[in-house]
C-alpha atoms as a PDB file:
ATOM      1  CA  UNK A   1      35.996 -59.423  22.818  1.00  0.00           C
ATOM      2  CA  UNK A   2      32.324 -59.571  21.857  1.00  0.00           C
ATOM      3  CA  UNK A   3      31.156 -58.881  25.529  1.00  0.00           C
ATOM      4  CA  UNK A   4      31.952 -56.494  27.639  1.00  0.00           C
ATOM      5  CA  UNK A   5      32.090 -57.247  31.942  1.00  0.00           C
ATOM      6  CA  UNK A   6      31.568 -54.374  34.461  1.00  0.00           C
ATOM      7  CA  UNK A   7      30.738 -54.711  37.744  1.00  0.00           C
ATOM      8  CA  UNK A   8      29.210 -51.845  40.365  1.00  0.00           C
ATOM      9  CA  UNK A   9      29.630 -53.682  43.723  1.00  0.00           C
ATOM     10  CA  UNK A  10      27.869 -56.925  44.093  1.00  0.00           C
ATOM     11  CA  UNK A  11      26.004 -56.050  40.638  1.00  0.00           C
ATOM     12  CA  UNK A  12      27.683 -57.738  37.525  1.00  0.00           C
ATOM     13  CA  UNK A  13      27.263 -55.818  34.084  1.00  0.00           C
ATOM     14  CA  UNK A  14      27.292 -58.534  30.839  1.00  0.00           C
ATOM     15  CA  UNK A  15      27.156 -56.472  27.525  1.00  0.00           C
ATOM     16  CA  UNK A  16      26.719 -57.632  24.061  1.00  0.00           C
ATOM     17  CA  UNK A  17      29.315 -55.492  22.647  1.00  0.00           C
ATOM     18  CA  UNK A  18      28.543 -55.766  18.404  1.00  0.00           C
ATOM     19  CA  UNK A  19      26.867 -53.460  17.866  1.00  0.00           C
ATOM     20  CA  UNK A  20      27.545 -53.076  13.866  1.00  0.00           C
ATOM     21  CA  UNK A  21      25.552 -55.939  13.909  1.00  0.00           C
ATOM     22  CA  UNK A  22      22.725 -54.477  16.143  1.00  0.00           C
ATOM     23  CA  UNK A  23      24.107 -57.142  18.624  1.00  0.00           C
ATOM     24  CA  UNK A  24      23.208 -60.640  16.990  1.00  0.00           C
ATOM     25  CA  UNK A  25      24.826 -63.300  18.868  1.00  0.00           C
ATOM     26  CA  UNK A  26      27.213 -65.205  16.307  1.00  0.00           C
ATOM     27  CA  UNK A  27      29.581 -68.396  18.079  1.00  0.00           C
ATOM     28  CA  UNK A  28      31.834 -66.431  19.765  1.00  0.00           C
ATOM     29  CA  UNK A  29      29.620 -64.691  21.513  1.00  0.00           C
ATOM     30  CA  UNK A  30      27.290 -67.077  22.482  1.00  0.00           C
ATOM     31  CA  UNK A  31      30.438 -69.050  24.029  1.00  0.00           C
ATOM     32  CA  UNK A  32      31.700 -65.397  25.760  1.00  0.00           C
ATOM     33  CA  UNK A  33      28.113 -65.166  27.201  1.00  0.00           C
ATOM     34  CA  UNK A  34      27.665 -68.950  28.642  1.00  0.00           C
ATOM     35  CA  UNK A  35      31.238 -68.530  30.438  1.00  0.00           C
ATOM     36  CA  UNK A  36      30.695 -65.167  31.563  1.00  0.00           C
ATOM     37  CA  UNK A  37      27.315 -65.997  33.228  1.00  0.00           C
ATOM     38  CA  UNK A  38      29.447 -69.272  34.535  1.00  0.00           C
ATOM     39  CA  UNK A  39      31.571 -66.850  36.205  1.00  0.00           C
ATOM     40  CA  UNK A  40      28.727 -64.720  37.899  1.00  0.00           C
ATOM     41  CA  UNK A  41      27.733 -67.618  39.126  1.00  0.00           C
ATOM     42  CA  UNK A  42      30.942 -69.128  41.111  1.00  0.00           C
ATOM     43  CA  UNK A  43      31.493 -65.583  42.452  1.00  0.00           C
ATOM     44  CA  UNK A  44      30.613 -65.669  45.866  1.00  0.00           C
ATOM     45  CA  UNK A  45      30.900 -61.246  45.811  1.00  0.00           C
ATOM     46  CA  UNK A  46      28.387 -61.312  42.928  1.00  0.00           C
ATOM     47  CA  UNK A  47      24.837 -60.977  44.051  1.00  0.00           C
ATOM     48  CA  UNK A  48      22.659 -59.754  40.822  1.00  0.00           C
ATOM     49  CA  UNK A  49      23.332 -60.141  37.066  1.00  0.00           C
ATOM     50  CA  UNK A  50      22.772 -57.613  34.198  1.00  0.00           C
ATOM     51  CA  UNK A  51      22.252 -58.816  30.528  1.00  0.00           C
ATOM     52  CA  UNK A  52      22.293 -55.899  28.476  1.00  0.00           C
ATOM     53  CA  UNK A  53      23.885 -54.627  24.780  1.00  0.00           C
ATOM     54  CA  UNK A  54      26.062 -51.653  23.579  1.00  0.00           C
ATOM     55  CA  UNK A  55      25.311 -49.134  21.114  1.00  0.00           C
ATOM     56  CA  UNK A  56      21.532 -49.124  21.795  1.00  0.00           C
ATOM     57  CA  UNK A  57      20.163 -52.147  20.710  1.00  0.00           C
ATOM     58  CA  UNK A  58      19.973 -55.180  23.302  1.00  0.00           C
ATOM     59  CA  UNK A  59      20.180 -58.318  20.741  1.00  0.00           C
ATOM     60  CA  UNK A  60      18.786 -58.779  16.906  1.00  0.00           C
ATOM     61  CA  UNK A  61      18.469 -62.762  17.947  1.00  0.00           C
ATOM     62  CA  UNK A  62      21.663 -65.309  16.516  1.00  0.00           C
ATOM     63  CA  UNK A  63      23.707 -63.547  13.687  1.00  0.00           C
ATOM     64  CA  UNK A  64      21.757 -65.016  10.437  1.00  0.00           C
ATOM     65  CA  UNK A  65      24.862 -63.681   8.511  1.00  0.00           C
ATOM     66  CA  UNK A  66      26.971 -66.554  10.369  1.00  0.00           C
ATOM     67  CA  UNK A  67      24.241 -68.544   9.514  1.00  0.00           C
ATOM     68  CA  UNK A  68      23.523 -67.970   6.073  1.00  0.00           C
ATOM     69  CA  UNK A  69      27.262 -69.265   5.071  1.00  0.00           C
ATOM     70  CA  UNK A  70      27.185 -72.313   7.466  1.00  0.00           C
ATOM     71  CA  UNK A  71      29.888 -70.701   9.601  1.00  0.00           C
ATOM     72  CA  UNK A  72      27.114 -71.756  12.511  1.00  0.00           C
ATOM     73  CA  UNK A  73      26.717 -74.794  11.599  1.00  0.00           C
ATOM     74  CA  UNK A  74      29.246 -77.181  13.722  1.00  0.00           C
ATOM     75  CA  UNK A  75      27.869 -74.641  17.221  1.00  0.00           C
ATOM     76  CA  UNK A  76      24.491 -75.296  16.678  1.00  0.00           C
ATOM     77  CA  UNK A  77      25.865 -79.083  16.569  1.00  0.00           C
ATOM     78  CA  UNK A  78      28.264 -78.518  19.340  1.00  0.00           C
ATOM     79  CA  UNK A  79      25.216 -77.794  21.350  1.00  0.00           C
ATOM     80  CA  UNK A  80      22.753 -79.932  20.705  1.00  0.00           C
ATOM     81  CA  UNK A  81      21.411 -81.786  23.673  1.00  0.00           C
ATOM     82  CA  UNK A  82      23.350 -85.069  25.205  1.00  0.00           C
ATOM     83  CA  UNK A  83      21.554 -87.907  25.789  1.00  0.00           C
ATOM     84  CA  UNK A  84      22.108 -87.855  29.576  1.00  0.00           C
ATOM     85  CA  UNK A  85      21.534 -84.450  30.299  1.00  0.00           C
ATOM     86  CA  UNK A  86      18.275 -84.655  32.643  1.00  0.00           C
ATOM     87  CA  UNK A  87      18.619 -81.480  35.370  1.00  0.00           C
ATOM     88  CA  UNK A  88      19.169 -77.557  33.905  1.00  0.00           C
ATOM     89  CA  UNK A  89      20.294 -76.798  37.135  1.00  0.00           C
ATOM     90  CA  UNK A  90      22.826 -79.541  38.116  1.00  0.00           C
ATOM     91  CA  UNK A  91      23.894 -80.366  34.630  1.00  0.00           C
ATOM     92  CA  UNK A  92      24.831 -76.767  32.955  1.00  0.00           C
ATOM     93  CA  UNK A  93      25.523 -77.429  29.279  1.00  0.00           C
ATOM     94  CA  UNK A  94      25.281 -73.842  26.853  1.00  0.00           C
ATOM     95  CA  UNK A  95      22.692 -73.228  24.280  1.00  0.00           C
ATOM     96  CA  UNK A  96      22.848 -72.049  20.700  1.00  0.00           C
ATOM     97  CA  UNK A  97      22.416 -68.008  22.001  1.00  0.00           C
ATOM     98  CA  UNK A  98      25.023 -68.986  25.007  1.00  0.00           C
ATOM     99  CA  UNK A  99      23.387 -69.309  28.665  1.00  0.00           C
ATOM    100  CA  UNK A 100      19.835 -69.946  27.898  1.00  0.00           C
ATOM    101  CA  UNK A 101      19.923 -73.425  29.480  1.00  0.00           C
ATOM    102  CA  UNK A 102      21.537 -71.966  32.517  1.00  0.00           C
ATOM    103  CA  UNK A 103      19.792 -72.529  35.404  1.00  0.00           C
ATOM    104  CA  UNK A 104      21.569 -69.974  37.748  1.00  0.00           C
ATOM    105  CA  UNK A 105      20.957 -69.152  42.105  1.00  0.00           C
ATOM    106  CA  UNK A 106      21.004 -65.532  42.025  1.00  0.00           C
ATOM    107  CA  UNK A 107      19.374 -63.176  39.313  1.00  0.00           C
ATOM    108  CA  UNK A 108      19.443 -61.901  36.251  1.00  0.00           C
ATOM    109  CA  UNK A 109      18.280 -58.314  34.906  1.00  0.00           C
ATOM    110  CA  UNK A 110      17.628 -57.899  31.357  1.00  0.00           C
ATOM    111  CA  UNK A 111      17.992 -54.103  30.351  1.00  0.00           C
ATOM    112  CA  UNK A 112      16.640 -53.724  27.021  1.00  0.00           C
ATOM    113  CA  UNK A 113      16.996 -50.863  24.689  1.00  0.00           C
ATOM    114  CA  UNK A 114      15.911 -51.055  21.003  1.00  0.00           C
ATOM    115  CA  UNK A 115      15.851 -54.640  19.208  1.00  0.00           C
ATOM    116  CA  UNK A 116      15.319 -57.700  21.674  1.00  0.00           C
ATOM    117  CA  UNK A 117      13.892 -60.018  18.646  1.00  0.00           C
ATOM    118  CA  UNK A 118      14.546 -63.549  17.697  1.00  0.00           C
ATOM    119  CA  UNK A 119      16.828 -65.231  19.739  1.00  0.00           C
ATOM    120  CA  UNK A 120      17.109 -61.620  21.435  1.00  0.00           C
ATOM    121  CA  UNK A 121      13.716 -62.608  23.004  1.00  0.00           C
ATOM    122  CA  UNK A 122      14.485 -65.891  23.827  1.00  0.00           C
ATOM    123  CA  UNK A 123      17.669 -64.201  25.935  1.00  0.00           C
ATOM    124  CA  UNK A 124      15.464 -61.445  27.809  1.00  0.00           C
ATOM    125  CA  UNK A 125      12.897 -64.409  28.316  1.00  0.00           C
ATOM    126  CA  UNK A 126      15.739 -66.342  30.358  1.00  0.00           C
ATOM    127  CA  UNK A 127      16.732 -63.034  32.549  1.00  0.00           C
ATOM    128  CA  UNK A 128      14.514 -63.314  35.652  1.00  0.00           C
ATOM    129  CA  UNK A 129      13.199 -59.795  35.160  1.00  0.00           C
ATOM    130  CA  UNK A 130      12.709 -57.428  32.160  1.00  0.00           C
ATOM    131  CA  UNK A 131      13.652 -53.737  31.985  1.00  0.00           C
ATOM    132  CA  UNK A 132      12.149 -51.876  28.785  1.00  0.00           C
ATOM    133  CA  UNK A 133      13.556 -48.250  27.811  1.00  0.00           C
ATOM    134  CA  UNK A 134      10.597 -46.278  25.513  1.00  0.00           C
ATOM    135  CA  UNK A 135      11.250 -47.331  21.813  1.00  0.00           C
ATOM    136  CA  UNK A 136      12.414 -50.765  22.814  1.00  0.00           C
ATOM    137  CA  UNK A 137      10.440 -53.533  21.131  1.00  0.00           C
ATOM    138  CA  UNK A 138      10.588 -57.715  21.256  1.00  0.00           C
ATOM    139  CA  UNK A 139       9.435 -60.104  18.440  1.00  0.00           C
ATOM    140  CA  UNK A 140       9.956 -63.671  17.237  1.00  0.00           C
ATOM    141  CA  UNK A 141      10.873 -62.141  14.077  1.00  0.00           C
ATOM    142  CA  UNK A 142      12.852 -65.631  13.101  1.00  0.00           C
ATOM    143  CA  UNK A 143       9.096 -66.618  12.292  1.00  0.00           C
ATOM    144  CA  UNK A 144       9.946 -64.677   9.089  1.00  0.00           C
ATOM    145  CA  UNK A 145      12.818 -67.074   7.726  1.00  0.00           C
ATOM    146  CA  UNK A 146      11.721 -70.572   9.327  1.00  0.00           C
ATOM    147  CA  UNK A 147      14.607 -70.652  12.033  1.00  0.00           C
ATOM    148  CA  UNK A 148      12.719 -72.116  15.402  1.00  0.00           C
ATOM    149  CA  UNK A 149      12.539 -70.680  18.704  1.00  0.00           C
ATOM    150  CA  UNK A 150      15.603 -73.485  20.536  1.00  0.00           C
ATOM    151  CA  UNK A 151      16.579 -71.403  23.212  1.00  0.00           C
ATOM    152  CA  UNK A 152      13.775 -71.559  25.755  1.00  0.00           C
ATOM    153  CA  UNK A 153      11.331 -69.355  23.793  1.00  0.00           C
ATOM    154  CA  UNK A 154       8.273 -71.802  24.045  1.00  0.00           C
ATOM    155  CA  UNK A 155       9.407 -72.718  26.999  1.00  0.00           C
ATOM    156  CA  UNK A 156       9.489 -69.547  29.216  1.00  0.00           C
ATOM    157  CA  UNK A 157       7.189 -67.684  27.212  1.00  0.00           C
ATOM    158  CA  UNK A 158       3.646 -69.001  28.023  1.00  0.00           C
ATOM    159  CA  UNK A 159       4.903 -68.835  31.495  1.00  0.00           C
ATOM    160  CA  UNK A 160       5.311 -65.162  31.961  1.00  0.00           C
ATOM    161  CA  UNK A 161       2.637 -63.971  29.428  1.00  0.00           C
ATOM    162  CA  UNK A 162       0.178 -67.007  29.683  1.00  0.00           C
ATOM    163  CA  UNK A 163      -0.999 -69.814  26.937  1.00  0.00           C
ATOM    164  CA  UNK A 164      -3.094 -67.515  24.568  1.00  0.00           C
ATOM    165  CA  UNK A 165      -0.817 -64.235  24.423  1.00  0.00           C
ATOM    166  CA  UNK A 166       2.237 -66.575  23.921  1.00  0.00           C
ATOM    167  CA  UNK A 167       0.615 -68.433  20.794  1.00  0.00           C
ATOM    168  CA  UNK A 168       0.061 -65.030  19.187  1.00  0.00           C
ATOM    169  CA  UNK A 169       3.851 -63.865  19.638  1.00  0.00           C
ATOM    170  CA  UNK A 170       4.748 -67.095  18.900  1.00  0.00           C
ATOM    171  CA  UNK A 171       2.543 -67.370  15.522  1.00  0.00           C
ATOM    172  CA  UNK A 172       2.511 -63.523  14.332  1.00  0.00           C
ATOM    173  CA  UNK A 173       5.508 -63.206  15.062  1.00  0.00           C
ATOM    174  CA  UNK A 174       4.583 -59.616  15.544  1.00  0.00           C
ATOM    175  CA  UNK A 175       6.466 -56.788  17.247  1.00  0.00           C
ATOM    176  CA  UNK A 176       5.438 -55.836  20.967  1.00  0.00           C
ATOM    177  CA  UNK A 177       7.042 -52.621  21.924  1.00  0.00           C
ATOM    178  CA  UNK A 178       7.418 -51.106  25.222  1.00  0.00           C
ATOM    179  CA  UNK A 179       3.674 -50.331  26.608  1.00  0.00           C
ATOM    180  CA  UNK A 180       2.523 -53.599  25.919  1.00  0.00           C
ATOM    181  CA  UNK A 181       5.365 -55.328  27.044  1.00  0.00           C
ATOM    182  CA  UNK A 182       4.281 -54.112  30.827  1.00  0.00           C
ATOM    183  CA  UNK A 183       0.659 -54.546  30.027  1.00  0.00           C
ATOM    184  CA  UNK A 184       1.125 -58.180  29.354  1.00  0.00           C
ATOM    185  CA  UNK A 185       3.770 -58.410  31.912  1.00  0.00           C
ATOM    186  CA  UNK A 186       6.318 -59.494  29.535  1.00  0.00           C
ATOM    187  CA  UNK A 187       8.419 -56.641  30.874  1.00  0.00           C
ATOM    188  CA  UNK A 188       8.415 -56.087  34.591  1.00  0.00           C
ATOM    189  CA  UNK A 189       9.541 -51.845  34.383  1.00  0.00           C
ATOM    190  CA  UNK A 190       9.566 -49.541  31.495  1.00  0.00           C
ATOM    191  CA  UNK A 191      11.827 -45.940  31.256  1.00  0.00           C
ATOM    192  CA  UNK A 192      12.880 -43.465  29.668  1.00  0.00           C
ATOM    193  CA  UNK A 193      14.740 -43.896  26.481  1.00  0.00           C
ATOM    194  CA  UNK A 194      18.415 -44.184  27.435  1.00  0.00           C
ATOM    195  CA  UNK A 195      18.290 -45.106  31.226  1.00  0.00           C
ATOM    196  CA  UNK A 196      17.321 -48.729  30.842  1.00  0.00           C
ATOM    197  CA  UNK A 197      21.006 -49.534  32.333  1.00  0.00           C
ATOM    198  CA  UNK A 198      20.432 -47.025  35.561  1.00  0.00           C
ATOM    199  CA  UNK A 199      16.802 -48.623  35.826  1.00  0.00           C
ATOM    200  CA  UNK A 200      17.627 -52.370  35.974  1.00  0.00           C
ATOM    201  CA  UNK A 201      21.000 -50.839  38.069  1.00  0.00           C
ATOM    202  CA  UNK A 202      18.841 -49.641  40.654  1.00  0.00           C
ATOM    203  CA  UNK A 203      16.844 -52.474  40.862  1.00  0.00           C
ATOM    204  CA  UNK A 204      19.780 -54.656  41.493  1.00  0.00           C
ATOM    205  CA  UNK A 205      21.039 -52.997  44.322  1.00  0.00           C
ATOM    206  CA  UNK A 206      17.219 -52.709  45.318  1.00  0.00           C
ATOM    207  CA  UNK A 207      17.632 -56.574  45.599  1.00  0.00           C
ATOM    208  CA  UNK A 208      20.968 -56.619  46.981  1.00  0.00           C
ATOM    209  CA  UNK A 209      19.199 -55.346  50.580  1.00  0.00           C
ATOM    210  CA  UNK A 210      17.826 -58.685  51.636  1.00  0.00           C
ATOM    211  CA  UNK A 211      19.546 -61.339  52.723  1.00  0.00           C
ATOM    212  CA  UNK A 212      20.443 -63.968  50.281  1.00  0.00           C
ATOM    213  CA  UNK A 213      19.937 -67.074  51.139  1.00  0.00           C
ATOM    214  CA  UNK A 214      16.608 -65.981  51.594  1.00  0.00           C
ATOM    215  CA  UNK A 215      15.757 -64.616  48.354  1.00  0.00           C
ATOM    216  CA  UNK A 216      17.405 -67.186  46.324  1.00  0.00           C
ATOM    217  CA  UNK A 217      15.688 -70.045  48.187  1.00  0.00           C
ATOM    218  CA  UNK A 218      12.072 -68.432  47.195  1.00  0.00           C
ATOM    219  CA  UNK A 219      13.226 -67.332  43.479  1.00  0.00           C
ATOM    220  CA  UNK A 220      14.463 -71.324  43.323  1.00  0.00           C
ATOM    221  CA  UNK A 221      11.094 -72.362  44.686  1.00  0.00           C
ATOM    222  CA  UNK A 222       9.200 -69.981  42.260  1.00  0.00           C
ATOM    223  CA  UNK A 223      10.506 -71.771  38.988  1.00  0.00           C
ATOM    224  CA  UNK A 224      10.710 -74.926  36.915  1.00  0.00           C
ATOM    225  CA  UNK A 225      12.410 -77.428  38.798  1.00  0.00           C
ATOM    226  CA  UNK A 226      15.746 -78.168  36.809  1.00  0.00           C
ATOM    227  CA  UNK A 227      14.512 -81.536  35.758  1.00  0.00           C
ATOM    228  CA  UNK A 228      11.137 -80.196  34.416  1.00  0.00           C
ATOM    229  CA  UNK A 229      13.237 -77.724  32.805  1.00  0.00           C
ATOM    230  CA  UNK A 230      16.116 -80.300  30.926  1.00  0.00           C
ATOM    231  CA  UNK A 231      12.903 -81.834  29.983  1.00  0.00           C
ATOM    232  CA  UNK A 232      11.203 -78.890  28.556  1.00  0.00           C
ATOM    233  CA  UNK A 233      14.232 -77.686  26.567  1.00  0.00           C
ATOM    234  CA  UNK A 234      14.823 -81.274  25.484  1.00  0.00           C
ATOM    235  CA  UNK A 235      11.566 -81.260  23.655  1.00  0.00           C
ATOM    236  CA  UNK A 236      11.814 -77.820  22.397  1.00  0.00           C
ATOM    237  CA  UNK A 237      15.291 -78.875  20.539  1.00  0.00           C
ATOM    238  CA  UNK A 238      13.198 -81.242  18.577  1.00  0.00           C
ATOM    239  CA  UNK A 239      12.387 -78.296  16.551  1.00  0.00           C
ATOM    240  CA  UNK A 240      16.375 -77.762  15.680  1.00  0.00           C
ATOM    241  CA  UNK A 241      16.188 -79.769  12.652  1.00  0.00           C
ATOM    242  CA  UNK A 242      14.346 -77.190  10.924  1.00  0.00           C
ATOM    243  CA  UNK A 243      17.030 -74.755  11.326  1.00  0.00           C
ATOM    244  CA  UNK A 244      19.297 -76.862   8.571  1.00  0.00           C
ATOM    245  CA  UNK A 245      15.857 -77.550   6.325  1.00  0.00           C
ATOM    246  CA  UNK A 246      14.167 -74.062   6.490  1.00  0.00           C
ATOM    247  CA  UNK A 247      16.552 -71.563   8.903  1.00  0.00           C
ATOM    248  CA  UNK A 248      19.693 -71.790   6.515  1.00  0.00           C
ATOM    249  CA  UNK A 249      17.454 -70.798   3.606  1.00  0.00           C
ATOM    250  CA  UNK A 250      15.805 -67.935   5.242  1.00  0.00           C
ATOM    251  CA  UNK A 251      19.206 -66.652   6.927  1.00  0.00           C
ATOM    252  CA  UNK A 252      20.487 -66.601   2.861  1.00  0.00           C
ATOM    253  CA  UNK A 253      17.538 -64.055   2.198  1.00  0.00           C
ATOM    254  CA  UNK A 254      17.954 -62.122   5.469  1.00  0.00           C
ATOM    255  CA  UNK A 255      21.811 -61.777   4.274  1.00  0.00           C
ATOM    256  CA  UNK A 256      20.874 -60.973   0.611  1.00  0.00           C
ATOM    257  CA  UNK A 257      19.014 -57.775   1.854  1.00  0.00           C
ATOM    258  CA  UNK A 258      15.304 -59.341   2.586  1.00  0.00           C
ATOM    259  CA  UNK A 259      13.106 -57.785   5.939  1.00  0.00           C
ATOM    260  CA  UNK A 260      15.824 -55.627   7.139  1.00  0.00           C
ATOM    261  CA  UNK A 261      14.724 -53.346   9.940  1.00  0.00           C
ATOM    262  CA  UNK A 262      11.681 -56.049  10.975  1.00  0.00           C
ATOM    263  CA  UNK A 263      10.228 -55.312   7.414  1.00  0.00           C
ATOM    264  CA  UNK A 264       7.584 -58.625   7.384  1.00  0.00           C
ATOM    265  CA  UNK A 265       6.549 -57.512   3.505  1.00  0.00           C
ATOM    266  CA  UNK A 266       9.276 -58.704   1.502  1.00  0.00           C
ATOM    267  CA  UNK A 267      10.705 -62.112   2.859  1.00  0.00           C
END
């Protein structure tokens, strides 16, 4: 398995277990991820959601290895957007990193240790809240080798940062570690190196205290509806095309050795 599923009560624990690859999400994974977030879902025990990764990174973005051969290639066209899908929340189809067209009830704690870059971002974007260990850092750092943001970057981004500090992610492509990440509010809670899991853990259970019903009605109330959502997604996927005429290209030059480590120099 390239997950890993714990639970602690009504708290579910989803871990991206590959970590000789710093965690990048290849097929398999992203499939392991949309049915395991699925599952959370139709429990009627599970109250709160952890996204998280082993071996101290959270998620280098989609596996450009995978990529760089084609092996991606019939996902990324496995999930490309049907015609008739109009509502994220009635209509729950997977995206290329797994469940980042999910729109789920109950939510969804991101604990983030090293690398969330890439498609990374785009998965701590989709988690309702953001838990940051010192050392931890975000980035579109696909900027570097033309793949687009298609799984809700530009979508959920300018939302939780605002128009201005988005386009300079977005554009720069820059990394944002920990600090800033709370000063711009894209993370919600920093820590201590190593105890982003206990963090976000005892925020869950924090959550768990309310009733329900409650809570889920306001966080519902709070977002996108599910059709603005389909449509926002729908027009972000436009941008998939470039991931055949400039991703595959740059994937072959992050796999031949090229910006390893975030390295924006030599790409």
């Amino acid at each position: 398995m390239t997950i890993t599923i714990a639970t602690d009560g009504p708290i579910t624990i989803i871990a991206i277990d590959r970590s000789g690859a710093r965690n990048a999400v290849d097929p398999a994974t992203a499939q392991a991820l949309y049915d395991a977030f699925l599952r959370f879902e139709a429990d009627g025990e599970a109250q709160v959601a952890i996204l998280t990764g082993q071996g101290g990174a959270f998620c280098a973005g989609f596996d450009l290895k995978a990529a760089a051969t084609g092996a991606a290639d019939d996902w990324i066209d496995r999930v490309a957007i049907p015609d008739d899908w109009t509502d994220a929340q009635a209509q729950p189809i997977p995206g290329p990193m797994g469940p980042s067209r999910l729109m789920l009830t109950k939510p969804v704690i991101a604990a983030i240790e090293g690398p969330a870059v890439a498609g990374g971002m785009e998965l701590a974007l989709w988690a309702d809240m953001r838990v940051m260990a010192e050392g931890a850092f975000m980035g579109v750092f696909c900027r570097r080798w033309g793949v687009p943001l298609i799984d809700g970057g530009t979508v959920r981004l300018p939302r939780i940062v605002g128009q201005g500090r988005a386009n300079d992610l977005i554009l720069t492509g820059r990394r944002v570690d920990a600090d800033e990440a709370l000063r711009i509010g894209l993370a919600d809670r920093t820590c201590p190196e190593g105890q982003e899991r206990d963090t976000a853990l005892a925020l869950a259970h924090d959550l768990t205290r309310f009733p329900q019903g409650c809570l889920r009605a306001d966080h519902l109330s709070a977002r996108m509806a599910g059709t603005d959502l389909a449509a926002a997604l729908r027009r972000e996927w436009a941008s998939a095309a470039l991931y055949h005429a400039e991703g595959r290209g740059g994937a072959v030059r992050f796999a031949g050795g090229k910006g390893r480590s975030g390295d924006f120099g030599a790409i």
